[in-house]
N, C-alpha and C. Protein backbone atom coordinates (compact mmCIF):
# COMPACT_ATOMS: atom_id res chain seq x y z
N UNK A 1 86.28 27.19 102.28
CA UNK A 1 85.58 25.98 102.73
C UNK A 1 85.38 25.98 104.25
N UNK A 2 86.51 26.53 104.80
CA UNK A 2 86.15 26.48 106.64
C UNK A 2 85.23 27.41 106.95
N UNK A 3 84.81 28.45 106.72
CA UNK A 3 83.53 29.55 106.60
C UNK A 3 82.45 28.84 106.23
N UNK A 4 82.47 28.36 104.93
CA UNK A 4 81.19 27.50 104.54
C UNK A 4 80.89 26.78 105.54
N UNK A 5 81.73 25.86 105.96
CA UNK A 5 81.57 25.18 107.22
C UNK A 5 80.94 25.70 108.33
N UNK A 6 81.14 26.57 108.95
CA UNK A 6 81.27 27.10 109.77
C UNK A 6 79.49 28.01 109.67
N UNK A 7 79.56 28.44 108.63
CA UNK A 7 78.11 28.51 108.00
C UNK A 7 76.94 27.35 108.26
N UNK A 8 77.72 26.73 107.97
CA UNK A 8 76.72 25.22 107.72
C UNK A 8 76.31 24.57 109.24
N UNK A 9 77.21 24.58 110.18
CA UNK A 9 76.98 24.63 111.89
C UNK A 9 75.92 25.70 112.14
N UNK A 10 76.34 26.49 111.95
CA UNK A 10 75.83 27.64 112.71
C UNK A 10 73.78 27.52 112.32
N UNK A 11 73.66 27.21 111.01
CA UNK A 11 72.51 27.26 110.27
C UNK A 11 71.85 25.89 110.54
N UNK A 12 72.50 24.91 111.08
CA UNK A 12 71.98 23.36 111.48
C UNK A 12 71.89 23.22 112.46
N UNK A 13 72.48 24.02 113.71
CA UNK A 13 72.25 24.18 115.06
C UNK A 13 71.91 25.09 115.20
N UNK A 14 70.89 25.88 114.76
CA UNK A 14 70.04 26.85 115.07
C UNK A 14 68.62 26.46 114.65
N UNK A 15 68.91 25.55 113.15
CA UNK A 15 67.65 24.88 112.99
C UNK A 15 67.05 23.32 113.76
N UNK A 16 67.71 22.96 115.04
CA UNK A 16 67.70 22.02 115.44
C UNK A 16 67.80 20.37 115.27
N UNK A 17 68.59 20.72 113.91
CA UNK A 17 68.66 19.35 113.59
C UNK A 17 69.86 18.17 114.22
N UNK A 18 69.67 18.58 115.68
CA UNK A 18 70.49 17.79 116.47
C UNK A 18 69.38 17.19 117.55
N UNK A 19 67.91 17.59 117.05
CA UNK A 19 66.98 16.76 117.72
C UNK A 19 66.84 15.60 117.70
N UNK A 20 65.15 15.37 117.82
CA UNK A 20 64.91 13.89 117.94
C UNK A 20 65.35 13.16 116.62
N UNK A 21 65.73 11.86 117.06
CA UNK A 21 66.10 11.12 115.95
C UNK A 21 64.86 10.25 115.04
N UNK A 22 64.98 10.09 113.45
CA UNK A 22 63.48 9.88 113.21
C UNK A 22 63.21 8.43 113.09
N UNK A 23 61.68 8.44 112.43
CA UNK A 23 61.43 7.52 112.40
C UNK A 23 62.18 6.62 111.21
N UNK A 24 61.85 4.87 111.71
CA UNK A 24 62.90 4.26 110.25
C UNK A 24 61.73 4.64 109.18
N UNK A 25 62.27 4.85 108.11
CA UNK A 25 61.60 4.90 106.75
C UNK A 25 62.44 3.92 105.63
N UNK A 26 62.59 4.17 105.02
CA UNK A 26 63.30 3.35 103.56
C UNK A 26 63.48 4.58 102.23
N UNK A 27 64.68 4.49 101.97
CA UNK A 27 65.18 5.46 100.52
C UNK A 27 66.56 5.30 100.27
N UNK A 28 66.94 6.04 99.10
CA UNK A 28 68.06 5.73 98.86
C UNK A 28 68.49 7.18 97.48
N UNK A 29 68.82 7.51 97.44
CA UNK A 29 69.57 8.49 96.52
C UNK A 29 69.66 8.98 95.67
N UNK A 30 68.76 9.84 94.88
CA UNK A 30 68.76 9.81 93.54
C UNK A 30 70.11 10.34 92.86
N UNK A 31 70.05 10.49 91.45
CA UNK A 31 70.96 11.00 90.64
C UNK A 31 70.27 11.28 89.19
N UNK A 32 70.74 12.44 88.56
CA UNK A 32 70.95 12.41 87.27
C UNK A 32 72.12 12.39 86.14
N UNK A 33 72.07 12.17 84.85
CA UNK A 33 73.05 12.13 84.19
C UNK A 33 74.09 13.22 84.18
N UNK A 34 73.17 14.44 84.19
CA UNK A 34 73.92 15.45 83.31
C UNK A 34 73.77 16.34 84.72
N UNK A 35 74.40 17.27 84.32
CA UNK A 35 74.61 18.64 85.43
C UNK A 35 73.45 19.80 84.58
N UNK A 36 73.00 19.53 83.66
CA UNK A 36 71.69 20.61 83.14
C UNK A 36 70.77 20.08 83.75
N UNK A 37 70.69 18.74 83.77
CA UNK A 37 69.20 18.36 84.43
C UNK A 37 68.91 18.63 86.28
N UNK A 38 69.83 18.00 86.47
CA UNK A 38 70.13 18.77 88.10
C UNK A 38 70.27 20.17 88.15
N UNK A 39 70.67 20.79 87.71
CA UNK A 39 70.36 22.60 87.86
C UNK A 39 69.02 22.55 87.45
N UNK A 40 68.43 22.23 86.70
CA UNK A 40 66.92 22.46 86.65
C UNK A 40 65.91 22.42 87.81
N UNK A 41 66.24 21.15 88.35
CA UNK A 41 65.86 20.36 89.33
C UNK A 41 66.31 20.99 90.40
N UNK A 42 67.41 21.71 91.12
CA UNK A 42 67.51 22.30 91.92
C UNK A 42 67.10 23.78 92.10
N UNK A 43 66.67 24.63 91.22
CA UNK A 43 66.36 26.07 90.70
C UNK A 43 64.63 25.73 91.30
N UNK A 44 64.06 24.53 90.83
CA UNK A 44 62.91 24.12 91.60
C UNK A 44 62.72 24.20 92.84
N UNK A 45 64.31 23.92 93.49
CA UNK A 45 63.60 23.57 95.02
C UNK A 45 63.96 25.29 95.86
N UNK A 46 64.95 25.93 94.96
CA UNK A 46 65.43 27.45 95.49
C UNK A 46 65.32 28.01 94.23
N UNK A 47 64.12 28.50 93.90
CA UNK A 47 64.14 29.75 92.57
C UNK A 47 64.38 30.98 92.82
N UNK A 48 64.87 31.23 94.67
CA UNK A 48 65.46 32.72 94.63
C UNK A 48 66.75 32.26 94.55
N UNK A 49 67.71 31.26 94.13
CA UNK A 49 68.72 31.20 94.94
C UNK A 49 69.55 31.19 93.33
N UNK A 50 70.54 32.21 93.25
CA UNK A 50 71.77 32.56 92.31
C UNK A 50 71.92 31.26 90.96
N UNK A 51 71.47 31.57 89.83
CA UNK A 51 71.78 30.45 89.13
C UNK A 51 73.01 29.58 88.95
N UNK A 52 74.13 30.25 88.92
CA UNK A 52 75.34 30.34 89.15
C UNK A 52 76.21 30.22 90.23
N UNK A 53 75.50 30.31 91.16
CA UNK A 53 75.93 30.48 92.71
C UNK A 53 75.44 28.89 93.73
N UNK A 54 75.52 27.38 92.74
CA UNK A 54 75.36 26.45 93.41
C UNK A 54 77.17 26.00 93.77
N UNK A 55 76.83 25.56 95.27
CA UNK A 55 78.08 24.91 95.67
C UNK A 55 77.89 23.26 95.97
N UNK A 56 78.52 22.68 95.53
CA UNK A 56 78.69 20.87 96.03
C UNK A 56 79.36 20.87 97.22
N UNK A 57 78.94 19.65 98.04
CA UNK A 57 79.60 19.44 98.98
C UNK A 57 79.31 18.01 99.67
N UNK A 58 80.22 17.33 98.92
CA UNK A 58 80.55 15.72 98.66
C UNK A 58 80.61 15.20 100.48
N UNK A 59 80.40 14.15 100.75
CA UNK A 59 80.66 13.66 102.18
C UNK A 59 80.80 12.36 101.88
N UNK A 60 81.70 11.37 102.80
CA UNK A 60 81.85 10.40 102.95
C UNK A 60 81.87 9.78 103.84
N UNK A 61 80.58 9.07 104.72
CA UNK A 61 80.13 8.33 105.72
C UNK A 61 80.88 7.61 105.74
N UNK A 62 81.63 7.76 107.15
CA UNK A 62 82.39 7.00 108.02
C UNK A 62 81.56 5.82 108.55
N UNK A 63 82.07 4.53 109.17
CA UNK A 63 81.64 3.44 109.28
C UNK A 63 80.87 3.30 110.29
N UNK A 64 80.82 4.28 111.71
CA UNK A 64 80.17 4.34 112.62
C UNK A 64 79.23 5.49 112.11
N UNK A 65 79.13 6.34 111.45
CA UNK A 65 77.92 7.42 110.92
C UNK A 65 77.13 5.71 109.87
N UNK A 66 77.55 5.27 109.44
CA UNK A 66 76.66 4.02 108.57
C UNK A 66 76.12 3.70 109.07
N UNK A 67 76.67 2.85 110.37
CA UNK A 67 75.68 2.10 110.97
C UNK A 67 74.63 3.03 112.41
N UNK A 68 75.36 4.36 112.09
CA UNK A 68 73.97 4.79 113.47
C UNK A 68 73.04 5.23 112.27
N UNK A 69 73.19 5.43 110.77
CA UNK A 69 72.23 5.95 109.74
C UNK A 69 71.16 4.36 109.51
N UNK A 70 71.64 3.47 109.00
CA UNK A 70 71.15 2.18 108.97
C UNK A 70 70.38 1.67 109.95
N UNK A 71 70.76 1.60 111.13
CA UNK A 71 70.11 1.86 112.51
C UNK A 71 68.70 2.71 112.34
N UNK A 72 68.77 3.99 112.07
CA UNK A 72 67.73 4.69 112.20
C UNK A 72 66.79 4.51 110.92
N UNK A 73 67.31 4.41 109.83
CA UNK A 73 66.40 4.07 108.41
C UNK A 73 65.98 2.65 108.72
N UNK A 74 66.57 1.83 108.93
CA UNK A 74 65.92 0.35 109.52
C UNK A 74 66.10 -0.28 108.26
N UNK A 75 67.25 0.16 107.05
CA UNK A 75 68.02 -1.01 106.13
C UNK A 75 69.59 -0.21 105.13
N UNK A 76 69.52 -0.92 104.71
CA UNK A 76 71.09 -1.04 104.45
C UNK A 76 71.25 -0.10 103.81
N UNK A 77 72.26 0.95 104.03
CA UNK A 77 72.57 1.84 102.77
C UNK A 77 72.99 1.12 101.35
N UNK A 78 72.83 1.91 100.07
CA UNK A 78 73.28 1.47 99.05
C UNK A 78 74.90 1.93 98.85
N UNK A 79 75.21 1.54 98.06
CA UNK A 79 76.86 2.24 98.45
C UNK A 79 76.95 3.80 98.00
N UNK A 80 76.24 4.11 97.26
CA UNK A 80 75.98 5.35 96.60
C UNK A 80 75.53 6.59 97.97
N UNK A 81 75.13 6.01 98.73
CA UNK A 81 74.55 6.49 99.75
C UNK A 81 75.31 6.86 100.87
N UNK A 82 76.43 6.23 100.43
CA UNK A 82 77.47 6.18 101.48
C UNK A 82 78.51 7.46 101.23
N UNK A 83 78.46 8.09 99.78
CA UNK A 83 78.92 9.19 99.10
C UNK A 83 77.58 10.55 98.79
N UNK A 84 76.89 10.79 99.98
CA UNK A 84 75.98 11.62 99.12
C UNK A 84 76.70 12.82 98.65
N UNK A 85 76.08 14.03 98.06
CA UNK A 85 76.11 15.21 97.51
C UNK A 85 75.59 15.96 98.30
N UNK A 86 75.32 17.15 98.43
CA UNK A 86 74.59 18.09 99.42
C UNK A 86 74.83 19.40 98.24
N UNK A 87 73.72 19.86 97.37
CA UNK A 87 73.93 20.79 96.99
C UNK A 87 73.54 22.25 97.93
N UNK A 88 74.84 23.38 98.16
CA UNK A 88 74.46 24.59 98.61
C UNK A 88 73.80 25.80 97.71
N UNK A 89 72.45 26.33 98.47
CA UNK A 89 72.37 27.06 97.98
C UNK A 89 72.39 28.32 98.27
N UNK A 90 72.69 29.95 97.19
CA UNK A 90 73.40 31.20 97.73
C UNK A 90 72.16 31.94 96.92
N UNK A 91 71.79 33.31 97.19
CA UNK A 91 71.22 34.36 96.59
C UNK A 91 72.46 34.91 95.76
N UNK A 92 71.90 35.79 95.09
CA UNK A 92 72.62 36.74 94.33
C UNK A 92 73.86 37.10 95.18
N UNK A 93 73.69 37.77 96.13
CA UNK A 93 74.49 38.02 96.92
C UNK A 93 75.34 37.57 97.68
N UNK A 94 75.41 36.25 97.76
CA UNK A 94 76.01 35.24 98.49
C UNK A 94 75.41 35.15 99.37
N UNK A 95 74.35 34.95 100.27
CA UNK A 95 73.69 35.17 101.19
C UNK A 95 73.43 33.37 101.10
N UNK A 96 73.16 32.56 102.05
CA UNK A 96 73.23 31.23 102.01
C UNK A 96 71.94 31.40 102.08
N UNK A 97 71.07 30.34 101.34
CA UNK A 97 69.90 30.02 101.56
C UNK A 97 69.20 28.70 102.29
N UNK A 98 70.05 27.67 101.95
CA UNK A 98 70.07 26.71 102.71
C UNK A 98 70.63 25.41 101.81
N UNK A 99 69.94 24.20 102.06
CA UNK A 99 70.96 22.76 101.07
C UNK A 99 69.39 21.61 100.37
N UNK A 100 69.95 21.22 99.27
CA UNK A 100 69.23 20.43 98.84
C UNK A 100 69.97 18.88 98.38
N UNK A 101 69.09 18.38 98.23
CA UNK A 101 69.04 16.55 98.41
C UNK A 101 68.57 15.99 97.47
N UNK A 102 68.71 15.26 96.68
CA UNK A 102 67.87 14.10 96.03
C UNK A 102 67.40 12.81 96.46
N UNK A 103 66.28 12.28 96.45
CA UNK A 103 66.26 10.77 97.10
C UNK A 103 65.48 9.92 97.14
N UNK A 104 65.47 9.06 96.26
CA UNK A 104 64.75 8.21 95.69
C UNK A 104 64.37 7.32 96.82
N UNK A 105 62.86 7.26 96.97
CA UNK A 105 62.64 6.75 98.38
C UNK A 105 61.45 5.58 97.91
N UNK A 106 62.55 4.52 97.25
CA UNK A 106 62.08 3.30 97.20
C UNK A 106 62.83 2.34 97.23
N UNK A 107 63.05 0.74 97.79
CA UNK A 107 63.94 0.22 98.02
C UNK A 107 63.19 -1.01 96.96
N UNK A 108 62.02 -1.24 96.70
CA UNK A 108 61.94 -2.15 95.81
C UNK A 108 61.16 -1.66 94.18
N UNK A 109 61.46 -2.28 93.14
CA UNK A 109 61.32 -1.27 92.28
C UNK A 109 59.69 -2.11 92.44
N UNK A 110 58.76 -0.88 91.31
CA UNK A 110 57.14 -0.79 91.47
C UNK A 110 56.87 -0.79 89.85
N UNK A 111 55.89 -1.89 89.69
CA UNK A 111 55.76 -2.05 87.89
C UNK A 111 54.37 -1.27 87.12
N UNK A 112 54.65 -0.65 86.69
CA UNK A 112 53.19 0.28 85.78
C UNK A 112 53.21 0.70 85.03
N UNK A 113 52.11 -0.33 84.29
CA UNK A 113 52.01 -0.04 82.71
C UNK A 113 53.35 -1.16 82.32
N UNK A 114 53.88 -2.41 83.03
CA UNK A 114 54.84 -2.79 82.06
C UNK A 114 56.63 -1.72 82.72
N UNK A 115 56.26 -0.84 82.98
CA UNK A 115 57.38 0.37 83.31
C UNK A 115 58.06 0.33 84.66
N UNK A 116 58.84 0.58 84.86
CA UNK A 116 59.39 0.50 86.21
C UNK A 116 58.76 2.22 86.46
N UNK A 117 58.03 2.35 88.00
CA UNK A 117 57.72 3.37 88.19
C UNK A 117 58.71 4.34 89.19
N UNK A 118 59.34 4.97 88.78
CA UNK A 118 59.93 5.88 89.52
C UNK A 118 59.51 7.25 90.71
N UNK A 119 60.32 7.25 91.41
CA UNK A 119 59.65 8.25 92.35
C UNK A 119 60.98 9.10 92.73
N UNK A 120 60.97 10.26 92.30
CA UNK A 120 62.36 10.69 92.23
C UNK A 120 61.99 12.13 92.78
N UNK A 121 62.68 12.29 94.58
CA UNK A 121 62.17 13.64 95.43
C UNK A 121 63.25 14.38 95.68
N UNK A 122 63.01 15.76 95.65
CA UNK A 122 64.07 16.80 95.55
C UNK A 122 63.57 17.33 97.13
N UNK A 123 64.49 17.29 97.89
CA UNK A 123 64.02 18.42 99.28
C UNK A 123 64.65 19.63 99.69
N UNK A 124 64.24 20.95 99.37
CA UNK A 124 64.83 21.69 99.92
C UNK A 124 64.84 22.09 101.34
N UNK A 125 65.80 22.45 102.46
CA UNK A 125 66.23 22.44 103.57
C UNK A 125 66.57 24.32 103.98
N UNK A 126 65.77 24.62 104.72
CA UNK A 126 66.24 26.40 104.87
C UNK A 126 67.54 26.60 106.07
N UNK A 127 67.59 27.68 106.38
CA UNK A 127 69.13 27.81 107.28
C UNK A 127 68.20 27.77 109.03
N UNK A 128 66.70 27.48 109.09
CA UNK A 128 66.77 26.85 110.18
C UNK A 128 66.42 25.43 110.41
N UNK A 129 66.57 24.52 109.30
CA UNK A 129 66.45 23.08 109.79
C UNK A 129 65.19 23.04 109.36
N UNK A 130 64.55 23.54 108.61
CA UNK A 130 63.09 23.27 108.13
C UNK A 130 62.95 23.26 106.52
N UNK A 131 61.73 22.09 106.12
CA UNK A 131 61.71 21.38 104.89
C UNK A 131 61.10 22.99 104.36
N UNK A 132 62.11 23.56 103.38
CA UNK A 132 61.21 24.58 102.99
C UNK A 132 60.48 24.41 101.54
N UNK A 133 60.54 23.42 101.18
CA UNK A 133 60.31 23.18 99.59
C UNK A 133 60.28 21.60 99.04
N UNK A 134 59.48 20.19 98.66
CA UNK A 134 60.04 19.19 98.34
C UNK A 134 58.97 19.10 96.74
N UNK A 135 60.05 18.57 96.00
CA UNK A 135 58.99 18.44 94.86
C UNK A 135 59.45 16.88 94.37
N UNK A 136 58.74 16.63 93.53
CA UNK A 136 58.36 14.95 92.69
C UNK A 136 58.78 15.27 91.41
N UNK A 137 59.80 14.24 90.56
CA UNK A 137 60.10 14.71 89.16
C UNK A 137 59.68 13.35 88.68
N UNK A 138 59.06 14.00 87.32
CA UNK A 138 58.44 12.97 86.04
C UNK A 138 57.79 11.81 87.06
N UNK A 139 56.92 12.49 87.42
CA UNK A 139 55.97 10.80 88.25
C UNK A 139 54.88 10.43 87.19
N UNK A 140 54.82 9.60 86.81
CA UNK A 140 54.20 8.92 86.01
C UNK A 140 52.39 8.05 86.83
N UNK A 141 52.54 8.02 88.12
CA UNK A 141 51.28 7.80 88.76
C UNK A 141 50.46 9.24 88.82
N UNK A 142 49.44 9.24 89.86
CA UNK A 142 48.73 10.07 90.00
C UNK A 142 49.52 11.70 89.97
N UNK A 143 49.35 12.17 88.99
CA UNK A 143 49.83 14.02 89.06
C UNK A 143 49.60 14.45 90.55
N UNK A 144 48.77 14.01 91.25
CA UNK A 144 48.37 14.89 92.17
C UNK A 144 49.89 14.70 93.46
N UNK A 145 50.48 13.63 93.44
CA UNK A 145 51.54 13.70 93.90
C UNK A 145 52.71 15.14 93.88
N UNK A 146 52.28 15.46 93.06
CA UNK A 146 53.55 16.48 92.12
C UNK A 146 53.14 17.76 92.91
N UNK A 147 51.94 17.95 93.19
CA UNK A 147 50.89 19.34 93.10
C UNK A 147 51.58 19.76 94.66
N UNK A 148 51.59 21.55 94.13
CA UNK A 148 51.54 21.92 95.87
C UNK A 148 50.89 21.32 96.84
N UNK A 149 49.30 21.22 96.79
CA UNK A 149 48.45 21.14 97.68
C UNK A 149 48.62 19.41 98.35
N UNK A 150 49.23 18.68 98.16
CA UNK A 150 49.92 18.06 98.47
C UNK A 150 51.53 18.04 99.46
N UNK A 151 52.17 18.74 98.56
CA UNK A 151 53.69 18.80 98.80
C UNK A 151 53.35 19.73 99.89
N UNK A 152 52.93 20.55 99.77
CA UNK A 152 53.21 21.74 100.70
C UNK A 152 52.84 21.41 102.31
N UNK A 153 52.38 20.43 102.51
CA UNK A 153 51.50 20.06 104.25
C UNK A 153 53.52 19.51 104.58
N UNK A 154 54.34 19.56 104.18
CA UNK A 154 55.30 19.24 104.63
C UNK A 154 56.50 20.16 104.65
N UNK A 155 55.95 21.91 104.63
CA UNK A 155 56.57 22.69 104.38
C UNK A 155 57.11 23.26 105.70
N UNK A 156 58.26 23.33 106.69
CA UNK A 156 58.22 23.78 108.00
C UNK A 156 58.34 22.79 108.91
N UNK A 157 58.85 21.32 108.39
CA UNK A 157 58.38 20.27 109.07
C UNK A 157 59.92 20.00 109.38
N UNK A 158 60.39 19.68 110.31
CA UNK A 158 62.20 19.69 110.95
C UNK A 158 61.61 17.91 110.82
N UNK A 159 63.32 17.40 111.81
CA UNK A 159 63.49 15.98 112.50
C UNK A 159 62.30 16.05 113.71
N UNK A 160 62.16 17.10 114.08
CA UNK A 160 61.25 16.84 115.49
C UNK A 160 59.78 16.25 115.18
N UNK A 161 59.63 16.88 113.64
CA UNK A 161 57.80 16.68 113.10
C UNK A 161 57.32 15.43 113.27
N UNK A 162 56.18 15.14 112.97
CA UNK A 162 55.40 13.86 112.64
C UNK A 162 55.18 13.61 111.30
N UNK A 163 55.44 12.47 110.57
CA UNK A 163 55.99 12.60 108.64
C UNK A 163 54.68 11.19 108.53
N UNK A 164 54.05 10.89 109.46
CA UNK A 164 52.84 9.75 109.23
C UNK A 164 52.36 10.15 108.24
N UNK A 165 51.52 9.67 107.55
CA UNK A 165 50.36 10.23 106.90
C UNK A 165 49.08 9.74 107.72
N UNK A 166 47.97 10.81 107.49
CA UNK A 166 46.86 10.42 108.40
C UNK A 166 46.79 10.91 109.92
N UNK A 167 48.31 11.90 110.33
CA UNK A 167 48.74 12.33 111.37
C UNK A 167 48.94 13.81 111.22
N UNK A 168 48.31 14.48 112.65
CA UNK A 168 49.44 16.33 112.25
C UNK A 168 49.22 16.50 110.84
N UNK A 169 47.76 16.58 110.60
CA UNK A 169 47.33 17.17 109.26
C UNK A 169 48.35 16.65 108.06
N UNK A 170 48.77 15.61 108.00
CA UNK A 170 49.26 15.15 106.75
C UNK A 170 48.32 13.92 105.59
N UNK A 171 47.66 14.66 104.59
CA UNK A 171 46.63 13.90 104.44
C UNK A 171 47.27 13.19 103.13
N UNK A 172 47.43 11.76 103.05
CA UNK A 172 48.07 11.21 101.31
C UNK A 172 46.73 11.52 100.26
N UNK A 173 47.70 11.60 98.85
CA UNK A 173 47.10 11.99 97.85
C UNK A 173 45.36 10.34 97.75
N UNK A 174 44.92 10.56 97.55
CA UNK A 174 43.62 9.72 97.20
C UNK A 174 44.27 8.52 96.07
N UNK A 175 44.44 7.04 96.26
CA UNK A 175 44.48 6.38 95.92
C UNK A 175 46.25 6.22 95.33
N UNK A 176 46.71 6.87 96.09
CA UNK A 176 48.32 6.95 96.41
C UNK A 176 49.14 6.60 97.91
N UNK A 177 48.57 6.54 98.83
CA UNK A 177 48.64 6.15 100.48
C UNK A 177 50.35 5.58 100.33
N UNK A 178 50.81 4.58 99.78
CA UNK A 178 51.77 4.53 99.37
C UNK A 178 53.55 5.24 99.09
N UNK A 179 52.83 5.71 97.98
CA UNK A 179 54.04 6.96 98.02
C UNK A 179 53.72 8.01 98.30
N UNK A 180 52.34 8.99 98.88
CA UNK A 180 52.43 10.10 100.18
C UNK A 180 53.43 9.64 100.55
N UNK A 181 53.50 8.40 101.45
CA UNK A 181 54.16 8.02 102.89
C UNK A 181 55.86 8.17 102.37
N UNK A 182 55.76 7.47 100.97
CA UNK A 182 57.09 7.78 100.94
C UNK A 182 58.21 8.95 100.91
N UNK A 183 57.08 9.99 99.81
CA UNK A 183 57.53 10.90 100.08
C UNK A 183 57.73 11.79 100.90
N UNK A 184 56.68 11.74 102.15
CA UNK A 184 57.28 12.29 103.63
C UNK A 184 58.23 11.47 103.76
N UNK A 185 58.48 10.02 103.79
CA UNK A 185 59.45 9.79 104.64
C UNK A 185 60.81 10.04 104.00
N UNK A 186 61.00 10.75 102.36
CA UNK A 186 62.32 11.27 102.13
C UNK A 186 62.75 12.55 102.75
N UNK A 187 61.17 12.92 103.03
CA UNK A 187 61.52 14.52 103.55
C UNK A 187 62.71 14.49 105.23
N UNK A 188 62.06 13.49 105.52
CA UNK A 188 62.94 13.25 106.58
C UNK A 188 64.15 12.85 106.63
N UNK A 189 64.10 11.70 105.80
CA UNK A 189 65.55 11.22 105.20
C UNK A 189 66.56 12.09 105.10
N UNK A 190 66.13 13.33 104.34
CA UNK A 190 67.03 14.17 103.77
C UNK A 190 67.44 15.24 105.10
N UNK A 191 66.17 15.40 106.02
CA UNK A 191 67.16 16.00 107.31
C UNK A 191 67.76 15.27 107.97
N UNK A 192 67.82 13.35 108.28
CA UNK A 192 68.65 12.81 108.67
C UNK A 192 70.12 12.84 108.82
N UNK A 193 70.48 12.74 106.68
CA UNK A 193 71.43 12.89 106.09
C UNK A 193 72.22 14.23 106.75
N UNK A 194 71.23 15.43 106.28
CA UNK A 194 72.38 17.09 106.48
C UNK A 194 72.57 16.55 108.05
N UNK A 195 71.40 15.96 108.73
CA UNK A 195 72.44 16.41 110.20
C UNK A 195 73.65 15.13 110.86
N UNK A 196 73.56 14.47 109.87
CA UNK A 196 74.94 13.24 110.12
C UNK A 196 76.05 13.75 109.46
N UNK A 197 75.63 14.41 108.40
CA UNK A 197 76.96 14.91 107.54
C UNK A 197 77.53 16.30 107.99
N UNK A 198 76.58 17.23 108.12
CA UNK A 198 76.59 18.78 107.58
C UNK A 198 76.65 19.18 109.08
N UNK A 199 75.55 18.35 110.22
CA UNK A 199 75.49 18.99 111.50
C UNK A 199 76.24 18.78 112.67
N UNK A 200 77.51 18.16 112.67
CA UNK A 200 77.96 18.07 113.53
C UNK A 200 79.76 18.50 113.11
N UNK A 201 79.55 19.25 112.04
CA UNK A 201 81.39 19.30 111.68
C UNK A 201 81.24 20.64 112.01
């Protein structure tokens, strides 16, 4: 664990995620039931990375990391939030690839069709501080949310980027403006998180 560690510095301060601090956005944490559905879901965000070779790595936000996180998101953590997960990911070889996130980046629920609409974002994170991968599970609005040609304008994008939509070539899906925005703003979220938790130990 002190290597991993030590790993995990070295790969978060090289990717600069001790930069600028971001903009507030709004999210909060996803989860699934089972540990099959999350390996699925994570093999998505690293399909080179060891099937077998995922590591957890639980954190527990201290009371002054809460409120400089709350501070910067601009509302309250949920308590769940206060315990995230950080899954690691390894190649075959053990070779670190970098960490992934879940994070539901809505604070009020959204009704369609009668349904509560969910928006449930996976971000993968490489070993220099850059979004290398974010995808959308079971979205029930516009597909086009889901689609590379979408996801991908946020591929390479650190804490330092611009996560607007309508800004620095980030264009929202057509008649979605909405959750585009949200889903950049988990992308960020989720480098918030690694560098309160992951980047300074």
């Amino acid at each position: 664990m002190v290597r991993l560690a030590k790993q995990l510095v070295l790969a978060f301060a090289l990717g600069g995620l001790f930069a600028v601090p971001p903009a507030p956005v709004q999210a909060h944490l996803a989860k699934w039931g089972s540990w099959e559905i999350t390996h699925r879901n994570l093999m998505k965000l690293f399909p080179d990375a060891d099937p077998n070779g995922w590591k957890i790595k639980r954190y527990q936000f201290n009371d002054e990391e809460v409120k400089y996180l709350q501070k910067e998101l601009g509302f309250d953590l949920y308590p769940e939030d206060k315990t995230p997960e950080f899954y690691l990911a390894h190649d075959t070889d053990g070779k670190f690839l970098g960490v992934a996130i879940f994070i539901d980046p809505r604070t009020k629920p959204k009704v369609l069709n009668g349904g509560i609409l969910t928006l449930e974002v996976g971000i993968g994170v490489n070993t220099k501080g850059e979004i290398s991968r974010i995808r959308v599970y079971d979205y029930r609005g516009n597909v086009e949310l889901t689609k590379d040609a979408f996801l991908d304008q946020l591929k390479g994008r650190t804490l330092d980027s611009n996560y607007t939509m309508g800004k620095d070539g980030l264009k929202p899906v057509e008649g979605e403006a909405e959750e585009s925005q949200l889903v950049a703003n988990a992308g960020r979220e989720a480098l918030l998180l690694m560098k309160t938790a992951l980047g300074r130990r």
